[in-house]
C-alpha atoms as a PDB file:
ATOM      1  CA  UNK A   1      30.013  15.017  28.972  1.00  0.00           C
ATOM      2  CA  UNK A   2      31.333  11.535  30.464  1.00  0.00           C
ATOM      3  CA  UNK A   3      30.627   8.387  28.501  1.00  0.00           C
ATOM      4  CA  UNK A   4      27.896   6.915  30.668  1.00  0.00           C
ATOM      5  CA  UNK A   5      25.936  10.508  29.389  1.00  0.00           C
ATOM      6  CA  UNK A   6      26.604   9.638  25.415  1.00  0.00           C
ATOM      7  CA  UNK A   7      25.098   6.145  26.547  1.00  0.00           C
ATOM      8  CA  UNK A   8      22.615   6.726  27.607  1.00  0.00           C
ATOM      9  CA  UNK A   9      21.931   9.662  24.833  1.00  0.00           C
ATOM     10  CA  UNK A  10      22.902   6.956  22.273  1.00  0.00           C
ATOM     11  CA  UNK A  11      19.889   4.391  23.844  1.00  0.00           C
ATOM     12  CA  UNK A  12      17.634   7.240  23.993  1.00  0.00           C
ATOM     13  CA  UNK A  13      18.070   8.384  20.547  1.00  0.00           C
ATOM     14  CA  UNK A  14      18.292   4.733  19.504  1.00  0.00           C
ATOM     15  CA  UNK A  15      14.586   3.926  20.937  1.00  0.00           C
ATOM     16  CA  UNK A  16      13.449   6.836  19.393  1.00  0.00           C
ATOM     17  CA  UNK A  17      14.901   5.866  15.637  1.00  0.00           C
ATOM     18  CA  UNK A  18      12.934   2.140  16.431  1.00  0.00           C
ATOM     19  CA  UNK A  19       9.955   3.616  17.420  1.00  0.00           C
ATOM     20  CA  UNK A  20       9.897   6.299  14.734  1.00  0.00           C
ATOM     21  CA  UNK A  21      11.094   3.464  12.171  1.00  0.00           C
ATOM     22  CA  UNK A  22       8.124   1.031  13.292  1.00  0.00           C
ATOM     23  CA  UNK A  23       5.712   3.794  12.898  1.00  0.00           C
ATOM     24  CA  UNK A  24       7.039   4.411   9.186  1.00  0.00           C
ATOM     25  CA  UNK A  25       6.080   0.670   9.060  1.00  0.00           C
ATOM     26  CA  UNK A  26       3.097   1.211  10.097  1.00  0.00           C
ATOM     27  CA  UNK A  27       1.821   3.949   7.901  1.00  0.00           C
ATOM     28  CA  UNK A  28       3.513   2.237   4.513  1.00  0.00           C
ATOM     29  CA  UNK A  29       1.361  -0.638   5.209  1.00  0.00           C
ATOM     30  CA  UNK A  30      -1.761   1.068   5.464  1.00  0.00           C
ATOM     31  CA  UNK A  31      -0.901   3.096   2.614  1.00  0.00           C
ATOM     32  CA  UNK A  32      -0.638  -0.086   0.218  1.00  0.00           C
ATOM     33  CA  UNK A  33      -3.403  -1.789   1.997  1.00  0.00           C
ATOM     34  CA  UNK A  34      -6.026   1.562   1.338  1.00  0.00           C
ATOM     35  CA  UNK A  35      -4.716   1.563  -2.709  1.00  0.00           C
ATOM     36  CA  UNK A  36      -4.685  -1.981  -2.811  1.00  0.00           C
ATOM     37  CA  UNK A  37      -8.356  -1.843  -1.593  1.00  0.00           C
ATOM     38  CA  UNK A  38      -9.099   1.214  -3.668  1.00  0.00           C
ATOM     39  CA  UNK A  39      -7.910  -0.875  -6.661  1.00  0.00           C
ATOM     40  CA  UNK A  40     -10.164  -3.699  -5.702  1.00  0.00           C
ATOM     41  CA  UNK A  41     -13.649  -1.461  -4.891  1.00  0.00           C
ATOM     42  CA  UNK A  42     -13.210   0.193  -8.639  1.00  0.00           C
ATOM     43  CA  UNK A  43     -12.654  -3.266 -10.449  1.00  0.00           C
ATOM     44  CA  UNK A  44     -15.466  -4.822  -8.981  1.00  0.00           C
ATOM     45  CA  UNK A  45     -17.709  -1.439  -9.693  1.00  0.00           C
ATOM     46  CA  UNK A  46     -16.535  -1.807 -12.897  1.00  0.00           C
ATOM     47  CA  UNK A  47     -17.331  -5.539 -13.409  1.00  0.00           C
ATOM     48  CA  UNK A  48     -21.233  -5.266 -11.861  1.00  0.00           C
ATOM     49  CA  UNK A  49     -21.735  -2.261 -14.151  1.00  0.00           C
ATOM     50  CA  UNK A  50     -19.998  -3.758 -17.100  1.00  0.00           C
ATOM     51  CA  UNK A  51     -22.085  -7.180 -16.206  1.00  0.00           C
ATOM     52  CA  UNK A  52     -25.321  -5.169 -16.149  1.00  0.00           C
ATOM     53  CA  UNK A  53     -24.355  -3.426 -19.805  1.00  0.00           C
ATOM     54  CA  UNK A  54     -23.530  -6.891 -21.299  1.00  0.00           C
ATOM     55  CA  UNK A  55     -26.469  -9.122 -20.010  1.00  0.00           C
ATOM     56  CA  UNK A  56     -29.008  -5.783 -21.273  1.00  0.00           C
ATOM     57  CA  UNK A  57     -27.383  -5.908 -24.472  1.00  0.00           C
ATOM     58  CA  UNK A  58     -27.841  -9.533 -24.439  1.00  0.00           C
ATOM     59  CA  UNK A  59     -31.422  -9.657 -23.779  1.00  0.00           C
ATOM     60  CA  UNK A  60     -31.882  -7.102 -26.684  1.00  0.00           C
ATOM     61  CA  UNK A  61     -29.561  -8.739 -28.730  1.00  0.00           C
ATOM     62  CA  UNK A  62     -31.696 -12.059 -27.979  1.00  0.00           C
ATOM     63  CA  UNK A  63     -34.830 -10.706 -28.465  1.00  0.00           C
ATOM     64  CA  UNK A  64     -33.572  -8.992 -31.618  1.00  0.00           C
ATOM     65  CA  UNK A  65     -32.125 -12.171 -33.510  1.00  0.00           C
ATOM     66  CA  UNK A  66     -35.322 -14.639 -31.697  1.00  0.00           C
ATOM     67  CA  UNK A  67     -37.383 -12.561 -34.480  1.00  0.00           C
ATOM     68  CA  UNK A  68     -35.290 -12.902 -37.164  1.00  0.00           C
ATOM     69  CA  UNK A  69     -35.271 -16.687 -36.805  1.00  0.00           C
ATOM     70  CA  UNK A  70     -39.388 -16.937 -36.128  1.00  0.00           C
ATOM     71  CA  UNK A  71     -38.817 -17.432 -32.031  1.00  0.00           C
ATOM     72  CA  UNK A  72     -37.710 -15.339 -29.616  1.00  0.00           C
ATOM     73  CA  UNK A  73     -36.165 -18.896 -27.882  1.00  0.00           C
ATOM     74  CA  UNK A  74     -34.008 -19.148 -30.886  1.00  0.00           C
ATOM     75  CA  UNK A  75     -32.434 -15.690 -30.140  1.00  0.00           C
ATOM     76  CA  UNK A  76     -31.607 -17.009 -26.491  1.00  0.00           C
ATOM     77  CA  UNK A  77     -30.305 -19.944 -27.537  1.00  0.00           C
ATOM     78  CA  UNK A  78     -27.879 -18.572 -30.380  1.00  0.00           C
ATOM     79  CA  UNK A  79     -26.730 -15.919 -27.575  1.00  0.00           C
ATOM     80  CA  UNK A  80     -25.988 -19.107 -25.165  1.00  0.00           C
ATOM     81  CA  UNK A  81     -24.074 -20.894 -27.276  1.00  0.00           C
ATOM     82  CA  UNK A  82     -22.091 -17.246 -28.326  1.00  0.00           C
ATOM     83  CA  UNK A  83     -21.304 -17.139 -24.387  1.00  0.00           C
ATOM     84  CA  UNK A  84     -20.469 -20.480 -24.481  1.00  0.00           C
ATOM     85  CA  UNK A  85     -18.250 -19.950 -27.047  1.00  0.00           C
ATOM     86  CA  UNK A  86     -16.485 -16.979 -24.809  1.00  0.00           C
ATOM     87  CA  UNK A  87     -16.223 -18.854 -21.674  1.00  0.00           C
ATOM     88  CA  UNK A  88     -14.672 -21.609 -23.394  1.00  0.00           C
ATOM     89  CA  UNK A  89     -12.248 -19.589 -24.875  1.00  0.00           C
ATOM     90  CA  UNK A  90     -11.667 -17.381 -21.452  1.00  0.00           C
ATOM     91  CA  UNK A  91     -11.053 -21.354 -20.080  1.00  0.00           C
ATOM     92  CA  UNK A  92      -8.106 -22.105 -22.651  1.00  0.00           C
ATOM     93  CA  UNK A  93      -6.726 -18.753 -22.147  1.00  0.00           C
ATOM     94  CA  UNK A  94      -7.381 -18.165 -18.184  1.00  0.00           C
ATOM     95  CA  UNK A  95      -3.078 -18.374 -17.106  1.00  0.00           C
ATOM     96  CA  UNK A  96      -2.388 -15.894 -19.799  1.00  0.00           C
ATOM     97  CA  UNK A  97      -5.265 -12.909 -20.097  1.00  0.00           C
ATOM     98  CA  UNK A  98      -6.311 -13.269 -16.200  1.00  0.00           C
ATOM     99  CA  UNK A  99      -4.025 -14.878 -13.610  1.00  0.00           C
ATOM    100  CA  UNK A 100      -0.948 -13.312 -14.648  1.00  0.00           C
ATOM    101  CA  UNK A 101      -2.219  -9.622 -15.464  1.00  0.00           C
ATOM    102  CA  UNK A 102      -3.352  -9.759 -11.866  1.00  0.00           C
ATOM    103  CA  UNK A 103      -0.869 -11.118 -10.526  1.00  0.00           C
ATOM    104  CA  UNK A 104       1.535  -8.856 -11.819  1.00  0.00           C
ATOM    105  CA  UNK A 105      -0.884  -5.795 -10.491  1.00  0.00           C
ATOM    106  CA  UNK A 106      -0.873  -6.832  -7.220  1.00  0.00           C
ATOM    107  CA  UNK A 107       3.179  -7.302  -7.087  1.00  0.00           C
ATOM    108  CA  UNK A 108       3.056  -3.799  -8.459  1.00  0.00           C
ATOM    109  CA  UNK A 109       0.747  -2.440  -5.927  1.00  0.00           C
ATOM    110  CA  UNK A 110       2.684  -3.713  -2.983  1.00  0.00           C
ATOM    111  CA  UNK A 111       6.136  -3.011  -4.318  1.00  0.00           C
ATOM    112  CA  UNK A 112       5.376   0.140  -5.083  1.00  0.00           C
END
């Protein structure tokens, strides 16, 4: 074999390395993209149906404490200012229980 043969077998086997190396690229990529998105489809399922459990239990809640206190507006009221309560804390508390946790997750998801 004369050297411009191992040349040319070095190019050849060097485009096939890049092409075979851009392809691993390729598929990684969509790998983290589908469990990143996978990740994203379940927490939002799990938000509407969590939503949908908390405003029904609210409404009976409501309803419930509205006859206690001689008016079902009462009820609504005392559950508004409860929620109130919640987001204001959520508010204070926002860098710690939500931006960071997620944060984190998502460095996690495409480092992993």
């Amino acid at each position: 074999m004369n050297s411009q043969d191992s040349i040319k077998t070095l190019i050849d086997k060097s485009k096939d390395y890049l092409e075979t190396k851009i392809e691993l690229t390729k598929l990684k990529t969509i790998d983290k993209s589908a469990d990143i998105l996978s990740a994203v489809v379940v927490i939002v399922s799990m938000i509407f149906i969590g939503s949908l459990v908390i405003i029904l239990i609210s409404i009976g809640l409501s309803l419930y404490l509205g006859r206690l206190l001689g008016a079902y507006h009462y009820g609504f009221f005392v559950m508004g200012g409860f929620y109130a309560l919640v987001l204001l804390l959520i508010f204070i508390q926002r860098e710690k229980w939500i931006k960071t946790p997620i944060s984190n997750g998502l460095i996690n998801k495409m480092l992993k």
